[in-house]
C-alpha atoms as a PDB file:
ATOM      1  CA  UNK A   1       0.000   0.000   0.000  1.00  0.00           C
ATOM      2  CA  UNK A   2       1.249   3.539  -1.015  1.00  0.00           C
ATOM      3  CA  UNK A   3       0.101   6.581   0.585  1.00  0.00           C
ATOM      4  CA  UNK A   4       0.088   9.999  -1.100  1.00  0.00           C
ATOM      5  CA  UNK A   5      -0.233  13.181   0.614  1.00  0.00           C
ATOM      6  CA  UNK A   6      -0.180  16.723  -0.636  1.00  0.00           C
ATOM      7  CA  UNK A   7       0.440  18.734   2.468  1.00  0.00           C
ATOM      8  CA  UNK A   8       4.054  19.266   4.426  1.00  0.00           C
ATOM      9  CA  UNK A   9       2.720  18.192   7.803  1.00  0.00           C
ATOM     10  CA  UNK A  10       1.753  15.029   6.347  1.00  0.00           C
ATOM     11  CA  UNK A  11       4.743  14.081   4.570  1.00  0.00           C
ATOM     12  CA  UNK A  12       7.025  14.834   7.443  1.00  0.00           C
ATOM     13  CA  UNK A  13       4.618  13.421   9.850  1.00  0.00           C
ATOM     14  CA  UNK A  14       4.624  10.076   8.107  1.00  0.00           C
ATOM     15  CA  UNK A  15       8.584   9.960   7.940  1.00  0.00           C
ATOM     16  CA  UNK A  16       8.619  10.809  11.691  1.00  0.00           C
ATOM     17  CA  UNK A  17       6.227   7.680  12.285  1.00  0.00           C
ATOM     18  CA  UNK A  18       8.943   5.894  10.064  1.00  0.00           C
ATOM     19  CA  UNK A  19      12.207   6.647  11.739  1.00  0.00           C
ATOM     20  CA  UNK A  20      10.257   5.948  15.544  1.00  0.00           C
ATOM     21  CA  UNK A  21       9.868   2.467  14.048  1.00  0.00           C
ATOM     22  CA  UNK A  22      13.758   2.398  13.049  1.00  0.00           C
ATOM     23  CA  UNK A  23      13.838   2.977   9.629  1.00  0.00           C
ATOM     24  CA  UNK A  24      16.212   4.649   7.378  1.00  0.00           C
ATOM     25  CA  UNK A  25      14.955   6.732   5.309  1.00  0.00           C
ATOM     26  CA  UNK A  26      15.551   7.396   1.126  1.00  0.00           C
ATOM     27  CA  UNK A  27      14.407  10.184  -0.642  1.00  0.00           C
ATOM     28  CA  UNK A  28      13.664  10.476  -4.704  1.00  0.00           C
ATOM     29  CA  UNK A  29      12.532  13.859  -6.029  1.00  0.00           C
ATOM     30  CA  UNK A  30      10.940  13.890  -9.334  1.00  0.00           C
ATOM     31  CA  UNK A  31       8.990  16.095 -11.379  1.00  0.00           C
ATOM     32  CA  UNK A  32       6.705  13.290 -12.212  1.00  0.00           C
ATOM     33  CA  UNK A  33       6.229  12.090 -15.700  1.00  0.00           C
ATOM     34  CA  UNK A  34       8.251   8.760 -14.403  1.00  0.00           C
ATOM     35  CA  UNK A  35      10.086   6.700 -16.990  1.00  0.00           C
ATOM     36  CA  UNK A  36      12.887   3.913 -16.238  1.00  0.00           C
ATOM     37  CA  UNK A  37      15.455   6.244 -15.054  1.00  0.00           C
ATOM     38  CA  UNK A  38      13.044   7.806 -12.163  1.00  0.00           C
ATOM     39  CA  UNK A  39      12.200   3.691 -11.304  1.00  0.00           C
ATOM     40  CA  UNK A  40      16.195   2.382 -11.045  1.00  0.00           C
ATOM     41  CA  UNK A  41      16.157   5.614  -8.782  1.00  0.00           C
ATOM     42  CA  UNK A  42      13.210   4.445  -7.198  1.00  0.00           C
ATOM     43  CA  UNK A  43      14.362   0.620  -6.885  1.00  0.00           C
ATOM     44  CA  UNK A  44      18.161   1.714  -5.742  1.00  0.00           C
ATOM     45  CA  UNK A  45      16.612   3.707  -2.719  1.00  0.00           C
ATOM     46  CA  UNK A  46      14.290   0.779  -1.820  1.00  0.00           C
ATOM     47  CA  UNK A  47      17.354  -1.862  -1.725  1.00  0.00           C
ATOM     48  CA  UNK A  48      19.540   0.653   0.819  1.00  0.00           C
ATOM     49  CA  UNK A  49      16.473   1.996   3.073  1.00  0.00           C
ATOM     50  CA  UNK A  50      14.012   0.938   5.004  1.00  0.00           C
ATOM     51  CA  UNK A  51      11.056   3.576   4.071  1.00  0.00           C
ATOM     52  CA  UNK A  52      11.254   5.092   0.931  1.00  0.00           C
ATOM     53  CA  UNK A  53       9.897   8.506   0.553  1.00  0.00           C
ATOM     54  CA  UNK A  54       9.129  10.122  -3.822  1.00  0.00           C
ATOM     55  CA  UNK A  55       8.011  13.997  -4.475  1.00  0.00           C
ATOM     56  CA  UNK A  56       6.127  14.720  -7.214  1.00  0.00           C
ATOM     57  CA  UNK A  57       6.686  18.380  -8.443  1.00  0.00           C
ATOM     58  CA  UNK A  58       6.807  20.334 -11.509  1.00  0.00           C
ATOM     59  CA  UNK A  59       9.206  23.377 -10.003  1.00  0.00           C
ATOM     60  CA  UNK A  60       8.204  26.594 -12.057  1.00  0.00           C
ATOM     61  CA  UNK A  61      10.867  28.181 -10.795  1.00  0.00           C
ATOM     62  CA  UNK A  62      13.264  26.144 -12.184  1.00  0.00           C
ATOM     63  CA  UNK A  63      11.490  27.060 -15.960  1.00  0.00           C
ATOM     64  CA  UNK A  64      12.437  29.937 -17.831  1.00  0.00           C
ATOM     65  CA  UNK A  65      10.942  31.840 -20.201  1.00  0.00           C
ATOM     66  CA  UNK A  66       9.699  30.367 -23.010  1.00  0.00           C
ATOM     67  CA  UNK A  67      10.375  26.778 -21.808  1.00  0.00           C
ATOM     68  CA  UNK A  68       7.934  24.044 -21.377  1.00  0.00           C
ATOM     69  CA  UNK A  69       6.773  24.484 -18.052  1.00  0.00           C
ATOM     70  CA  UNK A  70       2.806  24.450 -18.971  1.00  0.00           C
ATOM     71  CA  UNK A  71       3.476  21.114 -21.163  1.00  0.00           C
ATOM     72  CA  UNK A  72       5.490  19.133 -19.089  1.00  0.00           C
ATOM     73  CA  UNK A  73       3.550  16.026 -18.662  1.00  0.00           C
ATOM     74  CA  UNK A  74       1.845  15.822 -15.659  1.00  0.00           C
ATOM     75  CA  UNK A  75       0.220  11.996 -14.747  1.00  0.00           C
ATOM     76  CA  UNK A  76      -0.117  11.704 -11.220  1.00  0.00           C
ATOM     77  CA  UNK A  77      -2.363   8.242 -10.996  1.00  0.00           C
ATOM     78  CA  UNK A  78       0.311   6.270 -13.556  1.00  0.00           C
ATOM     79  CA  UNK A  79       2.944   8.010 -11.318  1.00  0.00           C
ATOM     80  CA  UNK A  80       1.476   6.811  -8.131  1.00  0.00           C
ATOM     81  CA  UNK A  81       0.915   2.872  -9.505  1.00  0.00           C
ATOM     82  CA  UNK A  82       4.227   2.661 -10.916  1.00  0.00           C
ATOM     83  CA  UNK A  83       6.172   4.194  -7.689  1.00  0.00           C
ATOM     84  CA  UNK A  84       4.125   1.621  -5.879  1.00  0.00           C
ATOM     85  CA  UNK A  85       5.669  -1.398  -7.814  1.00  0.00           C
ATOM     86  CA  UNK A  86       9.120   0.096  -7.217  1.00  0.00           C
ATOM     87  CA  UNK A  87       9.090  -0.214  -3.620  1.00  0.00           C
ATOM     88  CA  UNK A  88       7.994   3.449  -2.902  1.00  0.00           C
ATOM     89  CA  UNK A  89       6.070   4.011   0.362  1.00  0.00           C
ATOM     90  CA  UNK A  90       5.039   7.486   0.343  1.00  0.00           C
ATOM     91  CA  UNK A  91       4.522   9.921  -2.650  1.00  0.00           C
ATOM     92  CA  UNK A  92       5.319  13.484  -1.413  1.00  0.00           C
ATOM     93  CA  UNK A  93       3.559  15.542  -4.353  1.00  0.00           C
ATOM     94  CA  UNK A  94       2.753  19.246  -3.381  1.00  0.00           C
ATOM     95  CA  UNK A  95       1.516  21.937  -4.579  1.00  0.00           C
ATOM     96  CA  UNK A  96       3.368  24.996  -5.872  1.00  0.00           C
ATOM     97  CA  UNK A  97       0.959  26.932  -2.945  1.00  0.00           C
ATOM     98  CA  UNK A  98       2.536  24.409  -0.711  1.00  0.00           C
ATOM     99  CA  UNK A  99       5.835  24.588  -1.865  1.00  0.00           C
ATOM    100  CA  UNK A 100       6.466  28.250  -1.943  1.00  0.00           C
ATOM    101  CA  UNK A 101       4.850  31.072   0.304  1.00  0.00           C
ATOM    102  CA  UNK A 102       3.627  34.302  -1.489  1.00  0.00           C
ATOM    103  CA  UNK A 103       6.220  36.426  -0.024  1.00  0.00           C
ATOM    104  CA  UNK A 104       9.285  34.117  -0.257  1.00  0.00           C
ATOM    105  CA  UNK A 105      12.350  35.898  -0.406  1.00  0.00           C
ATOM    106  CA  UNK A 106      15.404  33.593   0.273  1.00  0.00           C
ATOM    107  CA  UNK A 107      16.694  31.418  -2.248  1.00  0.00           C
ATOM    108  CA  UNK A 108      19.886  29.444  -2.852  1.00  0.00           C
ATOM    109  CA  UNK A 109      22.214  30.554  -4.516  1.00  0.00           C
ATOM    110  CA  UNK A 110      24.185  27.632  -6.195  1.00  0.00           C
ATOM    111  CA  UNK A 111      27.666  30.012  -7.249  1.00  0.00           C
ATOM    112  CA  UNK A 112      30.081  29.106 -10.104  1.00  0.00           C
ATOM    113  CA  UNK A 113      28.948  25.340 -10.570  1.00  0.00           C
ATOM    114  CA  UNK A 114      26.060  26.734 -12.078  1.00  0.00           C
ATOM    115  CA  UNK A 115      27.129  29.027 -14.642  1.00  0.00           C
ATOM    116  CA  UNK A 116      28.407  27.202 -17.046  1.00  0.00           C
ATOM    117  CA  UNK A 117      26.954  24.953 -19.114  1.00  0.00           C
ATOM    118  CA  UNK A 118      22.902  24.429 -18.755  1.00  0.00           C
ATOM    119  CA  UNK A 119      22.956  27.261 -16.556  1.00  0.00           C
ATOM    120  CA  UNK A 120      24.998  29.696 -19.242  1.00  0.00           C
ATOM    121  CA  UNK A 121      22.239  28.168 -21.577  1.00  0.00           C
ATOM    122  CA  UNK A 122      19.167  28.369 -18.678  1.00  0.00           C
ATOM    123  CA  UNK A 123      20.130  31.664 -17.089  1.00  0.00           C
ATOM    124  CA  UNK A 124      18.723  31.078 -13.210  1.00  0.00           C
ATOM    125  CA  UNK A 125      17.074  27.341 -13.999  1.00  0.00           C
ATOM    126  CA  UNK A 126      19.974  26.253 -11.161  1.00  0.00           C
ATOM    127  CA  UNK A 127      19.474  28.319  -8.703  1.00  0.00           C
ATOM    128  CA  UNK A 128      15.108  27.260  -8.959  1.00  0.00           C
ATOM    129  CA  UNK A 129      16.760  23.414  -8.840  1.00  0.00           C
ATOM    130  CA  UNK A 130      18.795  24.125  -5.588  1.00  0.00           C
ATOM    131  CA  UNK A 131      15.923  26.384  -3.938  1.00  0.00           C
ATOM    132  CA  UNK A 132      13.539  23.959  -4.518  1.00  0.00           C
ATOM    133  CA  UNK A 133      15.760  20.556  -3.406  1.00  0.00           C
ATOM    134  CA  UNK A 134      16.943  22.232  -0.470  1.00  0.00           C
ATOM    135  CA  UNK A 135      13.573  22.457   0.524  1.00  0.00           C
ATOM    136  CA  UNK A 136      12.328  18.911  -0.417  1.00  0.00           C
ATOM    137  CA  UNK A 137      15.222  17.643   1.614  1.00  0.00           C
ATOM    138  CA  UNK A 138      14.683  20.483   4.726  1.00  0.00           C
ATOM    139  CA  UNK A 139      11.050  18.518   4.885  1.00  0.00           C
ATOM    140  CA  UNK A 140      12.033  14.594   4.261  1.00  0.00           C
ATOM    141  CA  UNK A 141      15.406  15.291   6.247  1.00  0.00           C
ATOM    142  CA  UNK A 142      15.745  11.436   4.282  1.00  0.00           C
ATOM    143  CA  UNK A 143      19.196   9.422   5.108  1.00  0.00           C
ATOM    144  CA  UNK A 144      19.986   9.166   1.628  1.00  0.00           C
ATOM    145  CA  UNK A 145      19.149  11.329  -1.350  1.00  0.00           C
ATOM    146  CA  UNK A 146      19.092   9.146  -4.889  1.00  0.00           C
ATOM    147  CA  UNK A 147      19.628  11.013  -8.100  1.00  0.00           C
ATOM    148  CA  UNK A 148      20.201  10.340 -11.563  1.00  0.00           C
ATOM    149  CA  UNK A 149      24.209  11.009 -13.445  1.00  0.00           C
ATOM    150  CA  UNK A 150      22.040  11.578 -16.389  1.00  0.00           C
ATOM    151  CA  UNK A 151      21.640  15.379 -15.204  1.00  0.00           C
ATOM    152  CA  UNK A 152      25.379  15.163 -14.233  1.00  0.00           C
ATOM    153  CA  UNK A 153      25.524  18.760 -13.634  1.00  0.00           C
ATOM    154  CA  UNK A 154      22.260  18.923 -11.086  1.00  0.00           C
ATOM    155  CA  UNK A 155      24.203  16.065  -8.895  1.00  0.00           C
ATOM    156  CA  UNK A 156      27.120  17.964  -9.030  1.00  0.00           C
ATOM    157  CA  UNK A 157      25.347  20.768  -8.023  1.00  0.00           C
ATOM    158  CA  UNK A 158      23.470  19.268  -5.289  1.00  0.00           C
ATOM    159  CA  UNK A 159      26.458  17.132  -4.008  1.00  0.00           C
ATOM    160  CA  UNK A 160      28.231  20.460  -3.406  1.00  0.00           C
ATOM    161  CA  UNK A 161      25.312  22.442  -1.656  1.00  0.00           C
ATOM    162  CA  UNK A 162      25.135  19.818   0.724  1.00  0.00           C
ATOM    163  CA  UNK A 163      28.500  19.805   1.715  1.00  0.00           C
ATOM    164  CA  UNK A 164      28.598  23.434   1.873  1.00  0.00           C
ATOM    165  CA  UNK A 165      25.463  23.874   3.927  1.00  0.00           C
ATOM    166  CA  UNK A 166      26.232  20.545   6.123  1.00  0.00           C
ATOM    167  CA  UNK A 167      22.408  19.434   5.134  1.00  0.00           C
ATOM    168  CA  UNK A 168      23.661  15.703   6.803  1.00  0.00           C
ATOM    169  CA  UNK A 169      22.168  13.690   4.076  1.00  0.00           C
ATOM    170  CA  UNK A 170      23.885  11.295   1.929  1.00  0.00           C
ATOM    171  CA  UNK A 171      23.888  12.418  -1.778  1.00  0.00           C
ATOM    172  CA  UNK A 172      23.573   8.877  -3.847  1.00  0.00           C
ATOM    173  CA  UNK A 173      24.357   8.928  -7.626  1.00  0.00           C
ATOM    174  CA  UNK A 174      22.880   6.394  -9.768  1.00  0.00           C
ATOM    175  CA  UNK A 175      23.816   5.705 -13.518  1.00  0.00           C
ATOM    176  CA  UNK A 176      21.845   6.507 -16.449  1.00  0.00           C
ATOM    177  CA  UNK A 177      19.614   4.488 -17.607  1.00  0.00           C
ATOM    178  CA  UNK A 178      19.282   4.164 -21.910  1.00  0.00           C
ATOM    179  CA  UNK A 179      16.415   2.854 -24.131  1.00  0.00           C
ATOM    180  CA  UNK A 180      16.809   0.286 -26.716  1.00  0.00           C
ATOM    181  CA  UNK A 181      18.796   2.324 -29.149  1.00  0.00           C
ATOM    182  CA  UNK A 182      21.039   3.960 -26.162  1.00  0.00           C
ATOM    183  CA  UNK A 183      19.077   7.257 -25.987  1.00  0.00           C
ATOM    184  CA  UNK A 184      19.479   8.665 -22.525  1.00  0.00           C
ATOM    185  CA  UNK A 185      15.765   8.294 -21.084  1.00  0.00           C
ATOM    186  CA  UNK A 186      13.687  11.694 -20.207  1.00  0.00           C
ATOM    187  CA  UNK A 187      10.659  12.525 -19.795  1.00  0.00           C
ATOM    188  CA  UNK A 188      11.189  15.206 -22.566  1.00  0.00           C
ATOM    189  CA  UNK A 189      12.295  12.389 -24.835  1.00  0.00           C
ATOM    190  CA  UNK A 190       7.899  12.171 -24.988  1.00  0.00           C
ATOM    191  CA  UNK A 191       8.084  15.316 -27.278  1.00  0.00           C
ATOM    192  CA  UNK A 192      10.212  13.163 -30.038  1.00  0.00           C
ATOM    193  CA  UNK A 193       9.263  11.873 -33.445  1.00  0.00           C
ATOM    194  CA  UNK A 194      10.275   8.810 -33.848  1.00  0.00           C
ATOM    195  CA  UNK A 195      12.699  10.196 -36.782  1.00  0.00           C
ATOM    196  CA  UNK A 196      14.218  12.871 -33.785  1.00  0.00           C
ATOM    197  CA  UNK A 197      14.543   9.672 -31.794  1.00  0.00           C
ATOM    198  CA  UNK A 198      17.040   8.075 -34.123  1.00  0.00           C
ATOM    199  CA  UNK A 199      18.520  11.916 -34.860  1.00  0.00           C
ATOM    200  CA  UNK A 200      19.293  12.276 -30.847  1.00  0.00           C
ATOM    201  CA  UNK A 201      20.902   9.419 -31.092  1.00  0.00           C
ATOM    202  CA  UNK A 202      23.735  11.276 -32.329  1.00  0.00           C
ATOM    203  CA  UNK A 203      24.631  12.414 -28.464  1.00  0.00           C
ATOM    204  CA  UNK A 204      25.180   9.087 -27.241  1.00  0.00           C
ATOM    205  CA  UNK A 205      27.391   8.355 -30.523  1.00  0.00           C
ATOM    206  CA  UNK A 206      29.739  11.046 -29.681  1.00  0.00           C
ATOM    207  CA  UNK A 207      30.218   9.925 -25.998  1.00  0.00           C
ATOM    208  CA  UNK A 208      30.912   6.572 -27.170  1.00  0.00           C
ATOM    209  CA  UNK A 209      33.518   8.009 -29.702  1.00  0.00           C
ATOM    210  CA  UNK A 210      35.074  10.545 -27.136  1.00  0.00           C
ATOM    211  CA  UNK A 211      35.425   7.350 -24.617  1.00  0.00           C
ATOM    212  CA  UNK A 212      36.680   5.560 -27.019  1.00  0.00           C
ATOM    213  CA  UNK A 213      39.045   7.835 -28.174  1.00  0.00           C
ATOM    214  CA  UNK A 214      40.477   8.725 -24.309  1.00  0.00           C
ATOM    215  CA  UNK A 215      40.700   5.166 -23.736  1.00  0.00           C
ATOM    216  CA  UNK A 216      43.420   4.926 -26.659  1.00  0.00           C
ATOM    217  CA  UNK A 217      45.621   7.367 -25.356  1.00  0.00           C
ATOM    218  CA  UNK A 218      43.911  10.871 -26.667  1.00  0.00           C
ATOM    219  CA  UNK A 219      44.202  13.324 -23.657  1.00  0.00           C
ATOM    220  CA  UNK A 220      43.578  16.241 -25.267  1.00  0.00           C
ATOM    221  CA  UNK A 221      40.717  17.907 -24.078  1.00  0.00           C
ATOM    222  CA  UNK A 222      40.161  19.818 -27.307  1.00  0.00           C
ATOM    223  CA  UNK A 223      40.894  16.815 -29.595  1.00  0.00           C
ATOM    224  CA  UNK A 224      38.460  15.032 -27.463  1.00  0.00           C
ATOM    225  CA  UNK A 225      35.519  17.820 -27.558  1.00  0.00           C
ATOM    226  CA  UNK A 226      36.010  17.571 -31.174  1.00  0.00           C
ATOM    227  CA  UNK A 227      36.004  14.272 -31.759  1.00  0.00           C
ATOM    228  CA  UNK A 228      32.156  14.904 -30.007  1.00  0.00           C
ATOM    229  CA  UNK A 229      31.321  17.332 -32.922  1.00  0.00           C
ATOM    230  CA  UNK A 230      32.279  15.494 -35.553  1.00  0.00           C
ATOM    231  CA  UNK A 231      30.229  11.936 -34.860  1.00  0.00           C
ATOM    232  CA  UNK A 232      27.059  14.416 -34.109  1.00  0.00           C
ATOM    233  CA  UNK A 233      27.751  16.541 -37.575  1.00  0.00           C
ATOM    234  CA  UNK A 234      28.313  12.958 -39.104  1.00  0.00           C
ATOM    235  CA  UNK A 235      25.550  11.059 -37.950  1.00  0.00           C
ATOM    236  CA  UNK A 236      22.926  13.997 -37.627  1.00  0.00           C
ATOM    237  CA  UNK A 237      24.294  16.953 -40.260  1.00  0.00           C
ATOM    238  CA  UNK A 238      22.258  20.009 -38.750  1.00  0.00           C
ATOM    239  CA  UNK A 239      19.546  18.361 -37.766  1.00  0.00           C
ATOM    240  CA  UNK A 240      21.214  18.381 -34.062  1.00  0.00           C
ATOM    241  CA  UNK A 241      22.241  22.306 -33.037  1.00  0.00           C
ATOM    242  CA  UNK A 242      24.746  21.638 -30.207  1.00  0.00           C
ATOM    243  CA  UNK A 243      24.652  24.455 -26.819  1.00  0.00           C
ATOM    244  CA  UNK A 244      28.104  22.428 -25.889  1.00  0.00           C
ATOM    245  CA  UNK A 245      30.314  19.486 -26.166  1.00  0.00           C
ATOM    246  CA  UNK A 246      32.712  19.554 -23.641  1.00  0.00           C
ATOM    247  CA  UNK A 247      35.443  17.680 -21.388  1.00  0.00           C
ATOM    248  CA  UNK A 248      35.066  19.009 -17.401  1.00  0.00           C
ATOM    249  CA  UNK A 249      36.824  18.554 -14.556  1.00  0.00           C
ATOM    250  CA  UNK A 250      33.798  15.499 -12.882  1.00  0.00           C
ATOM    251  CA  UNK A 251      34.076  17.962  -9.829  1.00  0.00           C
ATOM    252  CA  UNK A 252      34.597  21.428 -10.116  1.00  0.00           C
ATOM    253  CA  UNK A 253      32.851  21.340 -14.140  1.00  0.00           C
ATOM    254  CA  UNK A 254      36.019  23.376 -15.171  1.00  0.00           C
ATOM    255  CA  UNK A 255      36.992  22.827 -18.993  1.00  0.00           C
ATOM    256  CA  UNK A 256      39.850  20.125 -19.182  1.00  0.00           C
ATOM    257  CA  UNK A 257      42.851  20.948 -21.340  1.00  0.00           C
ATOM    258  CA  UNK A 258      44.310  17.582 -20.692  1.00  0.00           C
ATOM    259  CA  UNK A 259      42.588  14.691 -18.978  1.00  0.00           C
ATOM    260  CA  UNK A 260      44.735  13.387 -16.284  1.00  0.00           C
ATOM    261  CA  UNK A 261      42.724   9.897 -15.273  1.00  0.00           C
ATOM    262  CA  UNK A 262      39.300  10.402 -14.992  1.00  0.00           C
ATOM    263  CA  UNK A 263      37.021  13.379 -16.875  1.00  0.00           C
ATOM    264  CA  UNK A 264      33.514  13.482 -17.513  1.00  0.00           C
ATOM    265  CA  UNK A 265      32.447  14.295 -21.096  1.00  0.00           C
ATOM    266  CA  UNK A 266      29.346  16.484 -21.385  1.00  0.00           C
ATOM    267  CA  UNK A 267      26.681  17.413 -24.695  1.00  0.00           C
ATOM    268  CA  UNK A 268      23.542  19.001 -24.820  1.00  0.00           C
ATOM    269  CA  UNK A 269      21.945  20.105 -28.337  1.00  0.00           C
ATOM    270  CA  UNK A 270      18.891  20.965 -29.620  1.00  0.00           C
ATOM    271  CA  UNK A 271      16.577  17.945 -31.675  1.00  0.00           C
ATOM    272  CA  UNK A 272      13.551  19.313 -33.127  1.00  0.00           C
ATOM    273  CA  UNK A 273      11.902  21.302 -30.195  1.00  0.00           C
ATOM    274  CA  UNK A 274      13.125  19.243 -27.831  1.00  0.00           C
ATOM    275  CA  UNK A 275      16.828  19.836 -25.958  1.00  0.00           C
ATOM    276  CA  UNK A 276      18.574  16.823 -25.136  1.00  0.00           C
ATOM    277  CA  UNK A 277      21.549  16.321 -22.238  1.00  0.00           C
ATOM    278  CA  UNK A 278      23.977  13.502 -22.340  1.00  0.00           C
ATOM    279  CA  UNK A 279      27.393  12.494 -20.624  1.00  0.00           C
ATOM    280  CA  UNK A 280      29.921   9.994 -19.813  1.00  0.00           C
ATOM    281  CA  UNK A 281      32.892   9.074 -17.739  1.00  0.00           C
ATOM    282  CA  UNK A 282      36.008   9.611 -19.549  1.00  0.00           C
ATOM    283  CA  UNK A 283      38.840   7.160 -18.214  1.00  0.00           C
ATOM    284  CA  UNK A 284      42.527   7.903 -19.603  1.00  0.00           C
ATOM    285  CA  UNK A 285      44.857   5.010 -19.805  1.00  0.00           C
ATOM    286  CA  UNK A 286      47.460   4.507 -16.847  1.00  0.00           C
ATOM    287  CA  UNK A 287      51.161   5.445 -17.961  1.00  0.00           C
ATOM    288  CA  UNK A 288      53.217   2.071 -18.045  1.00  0.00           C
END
């Protein structure tokens, strides 16, 4: 049985009732429109704690202009049944009403982490996403925190603000999950033809290729960034308009102009309507 409540009191009152009992507690925000990805979340949290706790919430303030806030699919029942089969006990999903008081004026500030990359192409989307999980985890207070490396920037961002504000809660990463093809899942990925399904695939293609390519010696990060833009201009021509392809330091997200062992290779681009993300761990051979 799966409970769903709306309110704050509720949701923390039901984790209090669960920690009296001696549970640990995991904790899996989502904005709802659950695929895979949100489920292996889901599943990973259920096989380390004891009473596992899901919000549902489409954050406006993490939407810009222009952006798809309004159409972002919103299916709480499916949600709900699907959660329950994953091992979820409670499904937090508020309201924005709930979630933010008319005359809220403190936010978090998230710093340089969130300037480059989506948040040099989504001017304030990180600082929405770090407002709005520092609250989800101020009510939960869970043990454990589970989110997806698919959004590699978010957990980088949210790994940081909790060490920096001491929020005590373990910040779990979990890998990526891929469809048939190897398309990185998303619920955005419901807004693609099947023809833009096969062109995204061009982001995957150019991780694989950049792996590939550190893995045989290249440190370069340049060489390596470029290798990225040439599979996506090879398999997809123009009908992929890149924001970035880069090589980043997994940590601080500072451009790499040499990959020492490990790097994380990042790509985001433009399908259609429809912006996909992508990354991968880049592993350089040992000398010797």
């Amino acid at each position: 049985m799966i409970d769903r409540v709306v309110s704050k009191g509720y949701a923390r009152a039901a984790v209090h009732a669960a920690r009296a009992d001696g549970a640990t507690v995991g904790f899996v925000p989502t904005m709802g429109a659950l695929h895979e990805g949100h489920l292996s979340l889901a599943r990973a949290a259920a096989s380390r704690c004891d009473f596992v706790v899901t919000s549902i919430f489409v954050n406006p303030t993490q939407f810009g202009p222009g952006e798809d806030f309004e159409r972002y699919p919103r299916r709480i029942e499916a949600d709900t049944e699907l959660l329950a089969s994953a091992g979820v006990h409670l499904v937090w999903a508020p309201t924005v009403d709930v979630m933010y008081e008319p005359d809220a004026q403190i936010a978090v500030d998230p710093g340089p982490l969130a300037r480059r990359w989506e948040g040099a192409v989504r001017p304030g989307h990180f600082g929405g996403v770090a407002t709005v999980v520092a609250k989800l985890l101020s009510v939960v207070r869970p043990d454990a925190a589970f989110f997806g490396e698919k959004d590699y920037q978010q957990l980088a961002i949210v790994r940081r603000m909790e060490r920096d504000l001491d929020l005590g809660v373990e910040i779990v990463g979990c890998p990526t999950i891929r469809d048939s093809y190897g398309l990185a899942l998303s619920s955005r990925n419901a807004f693609l033809s099947a023809a833009e399904r096969v062109t995204g695939l061009a982001l995957p293609f150019a991780l694989e290729a950049a792996a590939a390519a550190c893995a045989g010696g290249e440190r370069d990060g340049r060489a390596l960034e470029n290798v990225m833009r040439t599979t996506v201009a090879a398999h997809a021509g123009e009908a992929v308009t890149l924001d970035y392809a880069a090589v980043i330091d997994p940590d601080s997200l500072e451009p790499l102009s040499q990959v020492a062992s490990v790097a994380r290779a990042i790509i985001a681009g433009r399908v259609g309507g429809t912006r996909l993300l992508d990354n991968c761990e880049l592993l350089a051979p040992r000398a010797g």
